[in-house]
C-alpha atoms as a PDB file:
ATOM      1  CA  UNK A   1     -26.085 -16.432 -19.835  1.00  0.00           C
ATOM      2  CA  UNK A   2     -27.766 -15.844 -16.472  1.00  0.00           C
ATOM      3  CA  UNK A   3     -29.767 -13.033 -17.760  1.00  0.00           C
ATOM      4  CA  UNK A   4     -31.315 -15.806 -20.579  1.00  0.00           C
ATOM      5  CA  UNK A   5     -32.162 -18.748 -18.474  1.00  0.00           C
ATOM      6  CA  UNK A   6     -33.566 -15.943 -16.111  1.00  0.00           C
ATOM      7  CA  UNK A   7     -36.131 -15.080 -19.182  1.00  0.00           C
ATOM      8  CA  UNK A   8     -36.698 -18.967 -19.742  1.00  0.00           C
ATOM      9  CA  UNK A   9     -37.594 -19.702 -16.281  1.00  0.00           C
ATOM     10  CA  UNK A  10     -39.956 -16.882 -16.522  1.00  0.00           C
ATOM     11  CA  UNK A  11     -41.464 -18.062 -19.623  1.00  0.00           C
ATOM     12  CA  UNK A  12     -41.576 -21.792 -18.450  1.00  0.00           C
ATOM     13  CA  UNK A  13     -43.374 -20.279 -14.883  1.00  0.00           C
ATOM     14  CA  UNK A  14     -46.125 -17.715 -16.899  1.00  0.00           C
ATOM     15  CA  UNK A  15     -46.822 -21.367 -19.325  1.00  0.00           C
ATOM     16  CA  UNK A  16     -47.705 -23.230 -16.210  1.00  0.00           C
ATOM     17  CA  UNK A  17     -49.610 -20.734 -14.198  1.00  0.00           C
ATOM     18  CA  UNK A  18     -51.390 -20.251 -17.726  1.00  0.00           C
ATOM     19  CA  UNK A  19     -52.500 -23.620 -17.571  1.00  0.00           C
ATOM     20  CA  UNK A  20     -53.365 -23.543 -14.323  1.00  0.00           C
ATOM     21  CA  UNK A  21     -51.192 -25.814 -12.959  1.00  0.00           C
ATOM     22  CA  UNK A  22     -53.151 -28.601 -12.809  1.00  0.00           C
ATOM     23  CA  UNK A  23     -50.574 -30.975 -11.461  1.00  0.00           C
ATOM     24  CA  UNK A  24     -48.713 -31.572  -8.406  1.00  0.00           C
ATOM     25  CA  UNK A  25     -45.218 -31.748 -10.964  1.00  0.00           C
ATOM     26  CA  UNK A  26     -46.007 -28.150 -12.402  1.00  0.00           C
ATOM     27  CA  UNK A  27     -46.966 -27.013  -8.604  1.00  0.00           C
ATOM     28  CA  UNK A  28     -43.695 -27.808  -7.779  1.00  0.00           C
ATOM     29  CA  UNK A  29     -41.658 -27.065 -10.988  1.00  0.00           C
ATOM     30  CA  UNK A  30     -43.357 -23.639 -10.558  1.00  0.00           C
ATOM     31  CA  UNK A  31     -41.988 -23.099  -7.200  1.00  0.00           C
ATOM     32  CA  UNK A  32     -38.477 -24.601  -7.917  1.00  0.00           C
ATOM     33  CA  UNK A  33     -38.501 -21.772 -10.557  1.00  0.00           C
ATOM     34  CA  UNK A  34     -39.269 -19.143  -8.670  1.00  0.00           C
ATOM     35  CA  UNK A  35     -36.353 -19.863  -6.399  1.00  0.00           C
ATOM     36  CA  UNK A  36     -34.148 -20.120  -8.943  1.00  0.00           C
ATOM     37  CA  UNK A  37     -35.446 -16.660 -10.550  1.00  0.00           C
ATOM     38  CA  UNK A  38     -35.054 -15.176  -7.587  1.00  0.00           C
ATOM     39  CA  UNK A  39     -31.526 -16.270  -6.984  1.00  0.00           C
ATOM     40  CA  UNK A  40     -30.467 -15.144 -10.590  1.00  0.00           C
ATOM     41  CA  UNK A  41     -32.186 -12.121  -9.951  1.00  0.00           C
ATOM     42  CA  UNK A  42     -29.512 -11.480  -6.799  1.00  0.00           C
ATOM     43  CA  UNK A  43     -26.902 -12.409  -8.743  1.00  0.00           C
ATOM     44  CA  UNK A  44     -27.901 -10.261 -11.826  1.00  0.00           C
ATOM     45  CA  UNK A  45     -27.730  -7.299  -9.260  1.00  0.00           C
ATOM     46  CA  UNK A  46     -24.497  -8.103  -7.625  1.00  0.00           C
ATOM     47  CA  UNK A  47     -23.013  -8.296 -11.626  1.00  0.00           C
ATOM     48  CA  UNK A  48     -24.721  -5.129 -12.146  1.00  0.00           C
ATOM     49  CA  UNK A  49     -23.212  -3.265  -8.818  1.00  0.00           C
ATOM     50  CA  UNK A  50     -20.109  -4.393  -9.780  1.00  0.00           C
ATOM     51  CA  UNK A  51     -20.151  -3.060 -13.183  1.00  0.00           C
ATOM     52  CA  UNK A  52     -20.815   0.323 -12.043  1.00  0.00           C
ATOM     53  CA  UNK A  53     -18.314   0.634  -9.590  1.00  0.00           C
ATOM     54  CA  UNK A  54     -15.736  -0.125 -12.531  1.00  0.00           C
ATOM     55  CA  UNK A  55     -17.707   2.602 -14.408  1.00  0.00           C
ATOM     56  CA  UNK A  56     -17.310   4.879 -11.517  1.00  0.00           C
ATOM     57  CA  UNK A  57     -13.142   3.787 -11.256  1.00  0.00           C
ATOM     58  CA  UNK A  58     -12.925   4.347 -14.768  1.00  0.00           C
ATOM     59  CA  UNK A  59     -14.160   7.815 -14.869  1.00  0.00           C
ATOM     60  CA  UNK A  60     -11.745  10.705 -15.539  1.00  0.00           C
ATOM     61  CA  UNK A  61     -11.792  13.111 -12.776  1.00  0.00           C
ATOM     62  CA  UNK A  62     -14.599  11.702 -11.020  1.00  0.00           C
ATOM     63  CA  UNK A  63     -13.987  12.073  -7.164  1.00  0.00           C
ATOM     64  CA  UNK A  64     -15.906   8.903  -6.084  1.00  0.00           C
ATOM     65  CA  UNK A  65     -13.569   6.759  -8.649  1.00  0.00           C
ATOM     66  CA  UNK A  66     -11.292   5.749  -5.499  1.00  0.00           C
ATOM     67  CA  UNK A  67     -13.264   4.949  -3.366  1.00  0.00           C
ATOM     68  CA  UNK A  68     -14.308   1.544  -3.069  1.00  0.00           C
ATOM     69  CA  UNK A  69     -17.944   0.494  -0.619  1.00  0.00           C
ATOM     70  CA  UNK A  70     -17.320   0.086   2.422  1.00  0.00           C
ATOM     71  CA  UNK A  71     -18.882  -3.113   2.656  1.00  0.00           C
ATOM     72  CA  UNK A  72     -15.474  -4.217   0.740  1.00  0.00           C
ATOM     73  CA  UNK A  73     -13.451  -3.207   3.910  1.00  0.00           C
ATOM     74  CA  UNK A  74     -13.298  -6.475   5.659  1.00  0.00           C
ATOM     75  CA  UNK A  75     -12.537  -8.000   2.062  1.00  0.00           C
ATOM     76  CA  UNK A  76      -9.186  -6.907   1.482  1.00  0.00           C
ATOM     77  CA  UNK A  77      -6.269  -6.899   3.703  1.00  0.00           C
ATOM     78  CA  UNK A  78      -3.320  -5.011   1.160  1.00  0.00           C
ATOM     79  CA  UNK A  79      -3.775  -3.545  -1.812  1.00  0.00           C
ATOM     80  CA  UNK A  80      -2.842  -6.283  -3.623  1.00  0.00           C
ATOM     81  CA  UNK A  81      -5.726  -7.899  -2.839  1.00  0.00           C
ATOM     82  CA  UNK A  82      -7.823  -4.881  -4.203  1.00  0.00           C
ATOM     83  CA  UNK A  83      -6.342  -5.215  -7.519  1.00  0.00           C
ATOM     84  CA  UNK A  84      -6.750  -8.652  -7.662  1.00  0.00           C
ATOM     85  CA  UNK A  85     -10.234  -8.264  -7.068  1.00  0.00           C
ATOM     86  CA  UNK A  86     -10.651  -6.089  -9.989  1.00  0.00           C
ATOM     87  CA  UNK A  87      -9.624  -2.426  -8.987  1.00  0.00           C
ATOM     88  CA  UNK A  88      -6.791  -1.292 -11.252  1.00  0.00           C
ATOM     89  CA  UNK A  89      -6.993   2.728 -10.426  1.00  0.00           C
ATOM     90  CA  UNK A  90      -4.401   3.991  -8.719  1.00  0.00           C
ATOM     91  CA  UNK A  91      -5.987   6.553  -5.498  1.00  0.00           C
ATOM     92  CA  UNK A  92      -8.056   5.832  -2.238  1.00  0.00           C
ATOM     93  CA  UNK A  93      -9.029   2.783  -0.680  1.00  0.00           C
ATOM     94  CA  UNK A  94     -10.305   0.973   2.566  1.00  0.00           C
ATOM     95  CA  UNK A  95      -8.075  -2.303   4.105  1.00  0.00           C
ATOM     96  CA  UNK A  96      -8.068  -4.044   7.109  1.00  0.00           C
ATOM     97  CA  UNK A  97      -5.098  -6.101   7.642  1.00  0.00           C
ATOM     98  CA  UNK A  98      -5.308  -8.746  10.155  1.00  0.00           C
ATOM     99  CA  UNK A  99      -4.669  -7.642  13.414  1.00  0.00           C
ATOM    100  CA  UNK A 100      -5.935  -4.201  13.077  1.00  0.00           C
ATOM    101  CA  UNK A 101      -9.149  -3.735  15.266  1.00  0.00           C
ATOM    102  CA  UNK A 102     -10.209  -1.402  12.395  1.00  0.00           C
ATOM    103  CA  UNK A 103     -10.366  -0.496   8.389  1.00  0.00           C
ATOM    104  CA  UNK A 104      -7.797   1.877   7.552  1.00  0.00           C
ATOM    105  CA  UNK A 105      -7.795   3.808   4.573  1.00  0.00           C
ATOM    106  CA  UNK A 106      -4.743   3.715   1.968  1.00  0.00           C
ATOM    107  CA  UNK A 107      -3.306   4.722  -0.861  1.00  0.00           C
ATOM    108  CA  UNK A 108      -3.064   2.069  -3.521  1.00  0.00           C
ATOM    109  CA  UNK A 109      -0.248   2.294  -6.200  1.00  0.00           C
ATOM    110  CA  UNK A 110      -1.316   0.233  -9.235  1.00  0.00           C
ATOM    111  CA  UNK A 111       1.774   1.048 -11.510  1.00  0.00           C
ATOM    112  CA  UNK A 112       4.458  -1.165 -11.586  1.00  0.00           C
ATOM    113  CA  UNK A 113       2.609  -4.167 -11.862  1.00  0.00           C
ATOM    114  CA  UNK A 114      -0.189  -2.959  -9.218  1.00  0.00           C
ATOM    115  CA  UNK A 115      -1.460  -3.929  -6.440  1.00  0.00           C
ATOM    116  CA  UNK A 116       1.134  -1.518  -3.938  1.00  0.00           C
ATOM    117  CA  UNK A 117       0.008  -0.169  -0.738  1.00  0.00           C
ATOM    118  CA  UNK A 118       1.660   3.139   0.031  1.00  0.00           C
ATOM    119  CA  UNK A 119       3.012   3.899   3.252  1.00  0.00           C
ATOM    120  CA  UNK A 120       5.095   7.008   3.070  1.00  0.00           C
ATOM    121  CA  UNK A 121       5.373  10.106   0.768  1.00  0.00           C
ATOM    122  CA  UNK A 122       7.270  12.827   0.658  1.00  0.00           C
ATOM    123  CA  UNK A 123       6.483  15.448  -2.460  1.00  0.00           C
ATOM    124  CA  UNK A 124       6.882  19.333  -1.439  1.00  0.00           C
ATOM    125  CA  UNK A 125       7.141  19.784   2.443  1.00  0.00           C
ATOM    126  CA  UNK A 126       3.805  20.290   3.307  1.00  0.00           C
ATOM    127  CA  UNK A 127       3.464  17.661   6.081  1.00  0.00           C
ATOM    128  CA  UNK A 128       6.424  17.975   8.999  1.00  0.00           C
ATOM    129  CA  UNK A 129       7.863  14.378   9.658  1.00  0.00           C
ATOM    130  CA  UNK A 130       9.602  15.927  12.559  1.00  0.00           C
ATOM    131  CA  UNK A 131       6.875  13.797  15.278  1.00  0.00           C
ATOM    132  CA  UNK A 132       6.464  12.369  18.717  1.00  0.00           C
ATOM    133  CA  UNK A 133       6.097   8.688  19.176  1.00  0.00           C
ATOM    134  CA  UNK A 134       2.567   8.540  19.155  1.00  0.00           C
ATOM    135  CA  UNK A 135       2.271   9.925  15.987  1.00  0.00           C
ATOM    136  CA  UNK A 136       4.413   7.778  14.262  1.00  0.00           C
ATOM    137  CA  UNK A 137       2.463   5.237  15.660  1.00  0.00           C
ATOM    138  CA  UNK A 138      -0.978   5.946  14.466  1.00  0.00           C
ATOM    139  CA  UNK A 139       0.202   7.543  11.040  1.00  0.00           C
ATOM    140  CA  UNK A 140      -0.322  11.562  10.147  1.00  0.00           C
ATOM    141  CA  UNK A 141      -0.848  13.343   7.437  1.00  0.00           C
ATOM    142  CA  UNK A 142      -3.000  13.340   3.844  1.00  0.00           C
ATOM    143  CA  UNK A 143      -2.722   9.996   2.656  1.00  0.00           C
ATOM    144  CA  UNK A 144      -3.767  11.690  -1.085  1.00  0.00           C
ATOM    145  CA  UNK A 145      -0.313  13.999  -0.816  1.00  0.00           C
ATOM    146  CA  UNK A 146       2.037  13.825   2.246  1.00  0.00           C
ATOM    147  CA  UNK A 147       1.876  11.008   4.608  1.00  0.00           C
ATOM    148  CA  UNK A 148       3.567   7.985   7.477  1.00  0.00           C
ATOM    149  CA  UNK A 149       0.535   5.620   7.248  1.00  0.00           C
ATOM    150  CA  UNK A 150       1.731   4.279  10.786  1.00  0.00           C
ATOM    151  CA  UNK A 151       3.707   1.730  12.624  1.00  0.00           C
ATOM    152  CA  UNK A 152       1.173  -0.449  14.151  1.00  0.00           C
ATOM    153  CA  UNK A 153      -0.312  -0.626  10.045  1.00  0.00           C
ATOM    154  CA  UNK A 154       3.475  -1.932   8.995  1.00  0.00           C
ATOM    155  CA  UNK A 155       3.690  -4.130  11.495  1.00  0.00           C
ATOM    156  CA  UNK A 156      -0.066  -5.389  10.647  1.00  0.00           C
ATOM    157  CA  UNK A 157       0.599  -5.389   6.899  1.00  0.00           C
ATOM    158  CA  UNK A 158       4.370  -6.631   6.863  1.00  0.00           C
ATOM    159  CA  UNK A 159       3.183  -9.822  10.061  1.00  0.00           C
ATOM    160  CA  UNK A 160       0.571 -11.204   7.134  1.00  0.00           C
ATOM    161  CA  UNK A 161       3.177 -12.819   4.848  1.00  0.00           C
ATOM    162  CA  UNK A 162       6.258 -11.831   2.753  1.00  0.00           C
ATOM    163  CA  UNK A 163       6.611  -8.422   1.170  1.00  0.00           C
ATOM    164  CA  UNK A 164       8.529  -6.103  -0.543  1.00  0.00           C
ATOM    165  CA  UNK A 165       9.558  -3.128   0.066  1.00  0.00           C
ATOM    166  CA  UNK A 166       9.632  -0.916  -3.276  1.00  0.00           C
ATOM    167  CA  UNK A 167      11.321   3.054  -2.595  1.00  0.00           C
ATOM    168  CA  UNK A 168      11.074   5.166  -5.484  1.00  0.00           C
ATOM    169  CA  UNK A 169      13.337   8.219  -5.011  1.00  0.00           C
ATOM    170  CA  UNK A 170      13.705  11.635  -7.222  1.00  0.00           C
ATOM    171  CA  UNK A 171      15.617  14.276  -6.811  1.00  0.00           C
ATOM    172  CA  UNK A 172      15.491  18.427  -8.010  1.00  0.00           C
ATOM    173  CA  UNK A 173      16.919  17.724 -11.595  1.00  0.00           C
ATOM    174  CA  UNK A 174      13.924  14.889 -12.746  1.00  0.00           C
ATOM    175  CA  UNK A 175      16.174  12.057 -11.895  1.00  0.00           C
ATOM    176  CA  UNK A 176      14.626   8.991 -10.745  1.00  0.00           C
ATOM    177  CA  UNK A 177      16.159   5.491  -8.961  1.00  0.00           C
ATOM    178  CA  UNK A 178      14.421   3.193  -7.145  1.00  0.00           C
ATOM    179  CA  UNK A 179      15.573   0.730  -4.352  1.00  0.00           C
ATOM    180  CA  UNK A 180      13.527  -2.532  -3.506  1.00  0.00           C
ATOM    181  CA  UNK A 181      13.757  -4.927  -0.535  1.00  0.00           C
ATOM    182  CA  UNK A 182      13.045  -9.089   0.103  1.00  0.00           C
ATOM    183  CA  UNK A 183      11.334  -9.723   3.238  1.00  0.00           C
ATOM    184  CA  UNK A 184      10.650  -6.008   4.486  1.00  0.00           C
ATOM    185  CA  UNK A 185       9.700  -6.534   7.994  1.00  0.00           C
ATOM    186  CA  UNK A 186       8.346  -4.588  11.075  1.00  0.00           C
ATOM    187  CA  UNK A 187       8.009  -5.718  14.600  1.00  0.00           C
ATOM    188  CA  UNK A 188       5.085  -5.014  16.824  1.00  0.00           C
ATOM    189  CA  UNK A 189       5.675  -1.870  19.996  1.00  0.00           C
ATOM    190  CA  UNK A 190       6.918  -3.958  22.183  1.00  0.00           C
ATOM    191  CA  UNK A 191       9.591  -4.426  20.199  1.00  0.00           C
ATOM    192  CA  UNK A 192      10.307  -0.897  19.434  1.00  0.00           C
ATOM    193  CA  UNK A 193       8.778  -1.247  15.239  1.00  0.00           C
ATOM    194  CA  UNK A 194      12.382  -3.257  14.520  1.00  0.00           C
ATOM    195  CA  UNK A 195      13.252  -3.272  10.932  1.00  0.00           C
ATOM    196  CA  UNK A 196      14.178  -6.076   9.058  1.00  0.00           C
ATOM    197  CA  UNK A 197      14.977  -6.854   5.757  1.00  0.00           C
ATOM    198  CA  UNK A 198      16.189  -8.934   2.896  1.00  0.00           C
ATOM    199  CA  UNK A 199      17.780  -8.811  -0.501  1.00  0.00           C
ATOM    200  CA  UNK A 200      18.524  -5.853  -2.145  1.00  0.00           C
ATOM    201  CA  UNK A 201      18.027  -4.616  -6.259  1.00  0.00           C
ATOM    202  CA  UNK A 202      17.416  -1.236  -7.462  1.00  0.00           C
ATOM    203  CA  UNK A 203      19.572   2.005  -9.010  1.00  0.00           C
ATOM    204  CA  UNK A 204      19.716   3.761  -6.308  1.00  0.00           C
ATOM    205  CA  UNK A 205      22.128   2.270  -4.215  1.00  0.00           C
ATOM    206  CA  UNK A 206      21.693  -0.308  -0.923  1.00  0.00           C
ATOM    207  CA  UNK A 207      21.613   2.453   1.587  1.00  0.00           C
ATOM    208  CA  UNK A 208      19.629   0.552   4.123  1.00  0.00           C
ATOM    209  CA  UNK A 209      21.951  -2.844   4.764  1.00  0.00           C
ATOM    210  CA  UNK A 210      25.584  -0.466   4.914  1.00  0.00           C
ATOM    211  CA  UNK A 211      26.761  -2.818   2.787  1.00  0.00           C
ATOM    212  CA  UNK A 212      28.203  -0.273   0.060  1.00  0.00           C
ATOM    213  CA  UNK A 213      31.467   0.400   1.613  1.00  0.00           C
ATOM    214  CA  UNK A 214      33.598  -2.004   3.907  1.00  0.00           C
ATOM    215  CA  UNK A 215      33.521  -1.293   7.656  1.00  0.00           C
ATOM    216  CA  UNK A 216      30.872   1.167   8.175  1.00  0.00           C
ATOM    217  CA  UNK A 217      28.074  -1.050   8.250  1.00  0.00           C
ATOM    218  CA  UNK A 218      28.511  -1.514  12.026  1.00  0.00           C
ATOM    219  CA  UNK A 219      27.459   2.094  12.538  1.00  0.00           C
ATOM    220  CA  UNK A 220      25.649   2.538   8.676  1.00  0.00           C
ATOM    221  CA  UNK A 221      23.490  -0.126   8.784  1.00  0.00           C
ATOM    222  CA  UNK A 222      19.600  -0.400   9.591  1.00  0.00           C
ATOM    223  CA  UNK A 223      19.166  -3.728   9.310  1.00  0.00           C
ATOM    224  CA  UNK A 224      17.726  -5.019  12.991  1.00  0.00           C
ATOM    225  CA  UNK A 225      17.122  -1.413  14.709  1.00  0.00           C
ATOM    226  CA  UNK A 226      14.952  -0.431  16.644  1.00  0.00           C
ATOM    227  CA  UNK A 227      12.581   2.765  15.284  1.00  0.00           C
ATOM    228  CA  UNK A 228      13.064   6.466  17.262  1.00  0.00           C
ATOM    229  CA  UNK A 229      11.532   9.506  18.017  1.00  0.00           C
ATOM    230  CA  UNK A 230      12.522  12.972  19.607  1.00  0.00           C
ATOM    231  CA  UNK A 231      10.644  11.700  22.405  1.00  0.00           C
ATOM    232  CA  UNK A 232      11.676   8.066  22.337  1.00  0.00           C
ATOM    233  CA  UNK A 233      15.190   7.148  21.385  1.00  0.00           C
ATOM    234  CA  UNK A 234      16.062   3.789  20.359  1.00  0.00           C
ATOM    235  CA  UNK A 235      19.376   4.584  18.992  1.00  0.00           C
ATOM    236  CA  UNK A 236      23.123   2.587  19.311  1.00  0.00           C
ATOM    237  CA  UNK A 237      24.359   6.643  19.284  1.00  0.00           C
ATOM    238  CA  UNK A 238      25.534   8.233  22.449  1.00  0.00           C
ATOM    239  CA  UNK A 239      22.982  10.937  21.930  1.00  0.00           C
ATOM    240  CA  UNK A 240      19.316  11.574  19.789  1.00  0.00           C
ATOM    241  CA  UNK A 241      19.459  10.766  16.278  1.00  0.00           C
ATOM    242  CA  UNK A 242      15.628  11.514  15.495  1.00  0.00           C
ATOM    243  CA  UNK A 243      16.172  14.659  17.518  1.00  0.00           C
ATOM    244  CA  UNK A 244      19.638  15.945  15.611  1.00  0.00           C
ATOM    245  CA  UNK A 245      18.204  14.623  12.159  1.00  0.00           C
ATOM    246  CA  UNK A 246      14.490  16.017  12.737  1.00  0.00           C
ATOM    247  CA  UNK A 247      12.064  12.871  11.472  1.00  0.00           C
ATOM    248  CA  UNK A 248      11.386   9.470  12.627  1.00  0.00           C
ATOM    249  CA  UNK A 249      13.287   6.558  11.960  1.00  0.00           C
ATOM    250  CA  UNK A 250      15.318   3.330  12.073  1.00  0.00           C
ATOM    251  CA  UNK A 251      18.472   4.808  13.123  1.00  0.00           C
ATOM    252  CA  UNK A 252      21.764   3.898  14.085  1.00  0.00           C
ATOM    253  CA  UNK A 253      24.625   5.752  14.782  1.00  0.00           C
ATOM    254  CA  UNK A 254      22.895   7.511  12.836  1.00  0.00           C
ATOM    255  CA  UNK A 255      22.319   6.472   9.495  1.00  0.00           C
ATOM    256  CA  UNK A 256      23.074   6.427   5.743  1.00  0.00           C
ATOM    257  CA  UNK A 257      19.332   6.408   4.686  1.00  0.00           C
ATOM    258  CA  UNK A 258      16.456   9.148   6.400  1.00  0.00           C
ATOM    259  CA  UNK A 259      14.036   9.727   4.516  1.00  0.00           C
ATOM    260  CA  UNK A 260      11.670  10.928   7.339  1.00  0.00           C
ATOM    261  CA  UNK A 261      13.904  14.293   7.566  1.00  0.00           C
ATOM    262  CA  UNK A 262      13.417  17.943   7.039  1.00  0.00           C
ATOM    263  CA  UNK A 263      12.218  18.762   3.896  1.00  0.00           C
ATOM    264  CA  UNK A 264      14.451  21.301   1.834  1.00  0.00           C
ATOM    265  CA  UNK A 265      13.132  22.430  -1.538  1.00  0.00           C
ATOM    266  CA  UNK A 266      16.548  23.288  -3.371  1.00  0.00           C
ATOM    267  CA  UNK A 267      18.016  20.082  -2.823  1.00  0.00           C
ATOM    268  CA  UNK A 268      21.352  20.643  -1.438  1.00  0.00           C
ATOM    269  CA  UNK A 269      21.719  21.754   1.914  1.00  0.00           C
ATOM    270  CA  UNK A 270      23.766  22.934   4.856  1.00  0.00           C
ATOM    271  CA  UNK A 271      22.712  21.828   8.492  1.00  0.00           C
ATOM    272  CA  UNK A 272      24.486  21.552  11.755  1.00  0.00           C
ATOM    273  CA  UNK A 273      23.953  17.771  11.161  1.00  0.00           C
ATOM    274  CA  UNK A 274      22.493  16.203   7.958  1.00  0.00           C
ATOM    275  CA  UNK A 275      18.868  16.037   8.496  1.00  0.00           C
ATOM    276  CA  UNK A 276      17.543  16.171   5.305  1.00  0.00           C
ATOM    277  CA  UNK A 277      15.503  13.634   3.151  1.00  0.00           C
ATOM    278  CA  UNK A 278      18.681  10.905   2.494  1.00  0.00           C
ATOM    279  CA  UNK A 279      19.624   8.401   0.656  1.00  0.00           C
ATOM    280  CA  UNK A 280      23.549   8.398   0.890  1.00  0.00           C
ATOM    281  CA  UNK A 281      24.445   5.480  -1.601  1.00  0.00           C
ATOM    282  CA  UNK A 282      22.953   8.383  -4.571  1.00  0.00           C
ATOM    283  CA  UNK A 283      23.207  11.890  -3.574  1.00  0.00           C
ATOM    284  CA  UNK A 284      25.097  11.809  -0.483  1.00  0.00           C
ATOM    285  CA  UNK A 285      23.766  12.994   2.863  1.00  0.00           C
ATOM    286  CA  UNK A 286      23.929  16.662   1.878  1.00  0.00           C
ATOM    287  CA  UNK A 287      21.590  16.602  -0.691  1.00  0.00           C
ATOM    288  CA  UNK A 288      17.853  16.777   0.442  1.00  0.00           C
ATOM    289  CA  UNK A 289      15.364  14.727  -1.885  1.00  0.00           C
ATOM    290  CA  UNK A 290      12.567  16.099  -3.899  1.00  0.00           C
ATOM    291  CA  UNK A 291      10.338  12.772  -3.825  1.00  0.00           C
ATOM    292  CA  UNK A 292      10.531   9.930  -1.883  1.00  0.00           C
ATOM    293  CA  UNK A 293       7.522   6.848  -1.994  1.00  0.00           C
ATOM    294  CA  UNK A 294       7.823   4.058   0.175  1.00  0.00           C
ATOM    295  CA  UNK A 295       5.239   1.034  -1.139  1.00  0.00           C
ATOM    296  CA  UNK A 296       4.515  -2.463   0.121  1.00  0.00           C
ATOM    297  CA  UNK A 297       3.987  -5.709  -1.911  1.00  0.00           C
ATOM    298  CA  UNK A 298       3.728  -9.317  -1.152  1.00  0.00           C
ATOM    299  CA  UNK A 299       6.535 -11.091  -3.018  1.00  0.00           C
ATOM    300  CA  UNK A 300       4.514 -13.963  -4.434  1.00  0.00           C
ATOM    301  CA  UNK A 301       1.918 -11.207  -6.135  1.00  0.00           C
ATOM    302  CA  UNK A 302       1.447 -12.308  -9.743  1.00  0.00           C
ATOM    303  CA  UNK A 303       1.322  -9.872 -12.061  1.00  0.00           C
ATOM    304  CA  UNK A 304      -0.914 -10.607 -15.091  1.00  0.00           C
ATOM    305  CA  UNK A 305       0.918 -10.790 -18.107  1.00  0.00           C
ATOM    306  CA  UNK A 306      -1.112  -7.356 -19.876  1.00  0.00           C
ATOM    307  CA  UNK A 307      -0.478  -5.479 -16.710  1.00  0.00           C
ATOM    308  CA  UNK A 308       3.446  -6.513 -16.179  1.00  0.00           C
ATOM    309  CA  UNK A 309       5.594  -3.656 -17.322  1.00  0.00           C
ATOM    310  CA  UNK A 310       8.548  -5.516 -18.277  1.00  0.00           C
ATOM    311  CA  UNK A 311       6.512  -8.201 -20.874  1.00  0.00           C
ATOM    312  CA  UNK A 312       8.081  -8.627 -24.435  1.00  0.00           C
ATOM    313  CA  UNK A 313       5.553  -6.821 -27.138  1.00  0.00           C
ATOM    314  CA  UNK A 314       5.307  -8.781 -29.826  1.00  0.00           C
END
């Protein structure tokens, strides 16, 4: 549509200047014109810039297909906003949450309905989770494989509005459950990164409230705790939680989910204390995870009808 009035303002502009314009009203129809061809012309190019970055995202095994320009990183502040905009590949991207003095580059999850923004994986034990403070602050690792994508960028992401918190677990044998959280919540450094959270659904079990059996959630649950490291402990236990279990975490006394432990690539495990990747409420705590993703949503996302997972084919 642009593209054809485009070619009749230039046709309407070459008839005047043929005949010479000799009026005021064509003087100023020409000029009108021009301004109006060279604002289609912009907009032509912005359509056109567009269209080949979904080219480039729709690529098989092209490495720029994740990457979106960083003139987009002030855009966006989740990844739900990315997908919104358009981008509907699953890989690398730039955000800037508000708050954060700077872009920070993410992984975006667009399965499930899209629109996720990844803040933890664990996949084979190539990245040690076993970190100082600082660490865990700023985020470590390869945000393309293993990966904590920081504290201060949950507590940046999670202080912008509702989310959810979405954790897909596997484990040695192919088995998969999930476990997804209302209301997923972390506080700023002053307060120590506390975790809070909301309603529970999922397969795997509700590891994080301590709700699952009666009277241990006093000492089970990680609901309102404060995050630790080795070198900072925020525990309610009489000694080091992140220190005996080897990762940081929300712990408690000490937990019945960690899944910032020690990375064991058989599955089940023996320990002096069980500091392996855990989710109690499914494999226990002696069983050590193969795969654990932790992925952030905002709860009122919409998911479009052809990309919801769960719509009725008919």
């Amino acid at each position: 549509m642009r593209g054809a009035l485009l070619l009749i303002g230039l046709i309407v502009i070459t008839a005047c200047t043929q005949s010479l314009c000799a009026s005021d009203s064509c003087r100023e129809e020409v000029a009108r014109l021009r301004e109006q061809e060279k604002l289609l012309k912009g907009q032509i190019q912005k359509q056109e810039l567009l269209l080949h970055r979904l080219q480039l995202l729709n690529q098989p095994g092209n490495k720029e297909k994740t990457r979106v320009d960083q003139s987009l990183d002030t855009e966006h502040t989740d990844c739900s906003q990315i997908f919104t905009s358009g981008y509907k590949s699953s890989g690398l991207y730039r955000i800037k949450p508000n708050g954060s003095s700077s872009p920070v580059q993410v992984y975006c999850d667009m399965s499930e309905g899209g629109g996720w923004t990844v803040i933890q994986r664990r996949i084979n034990g190539t990245e040690t989770f076993n970190r100082s403070w600082a660490q865990y602050k700023d985020g470590f690792g390869d945000v393309n494989a293993e990966f904590w994508l920081g504290n201060d960028n949950l507590h940046y992401i999670t202080a912008q509005g509702n989310y959810s918190l979405r954790i897909n677990l596997e484990d040695f044998d192919g088995n998969q459950r999930y476990a997804e959280y209302k209301n997923f919540n972390v506080a700023d450094e002053k307060d120590h990164y506390r975790l809070s959270f909301g309603a529970y659904i999922g397969t795997a079990g509700d590891a994080l409230s301590g709700s699952y059996q009666t009277g241990v959630s006093g000492w089970a649950s990680h609901q309102d705790i404060k995050f630790s490291t080795y070198d900072q402990d925020n525990d309610n236990y009489k000694g080091n939680c992140a220190e005996e279990d080897t990762g940081g975490w929300w712990f408690n006394k000490c937990h019945s989910a960690h899944l910032n432990g020690r990375y064991y690539p058989s599955g089940h495990y023996s320990a002096s204390t069980d500091d392996g990747v855990v989710w109690y409420t499914w494999r226990g705590w002696w069983y050590s995870l193969k795969t654990s993703i932790m992925k952030l949503r905002p709860i009122d996302f919409k998911i479009d009808a052809i990309d919801d997972p769960n719509r009725v084919q008919h």
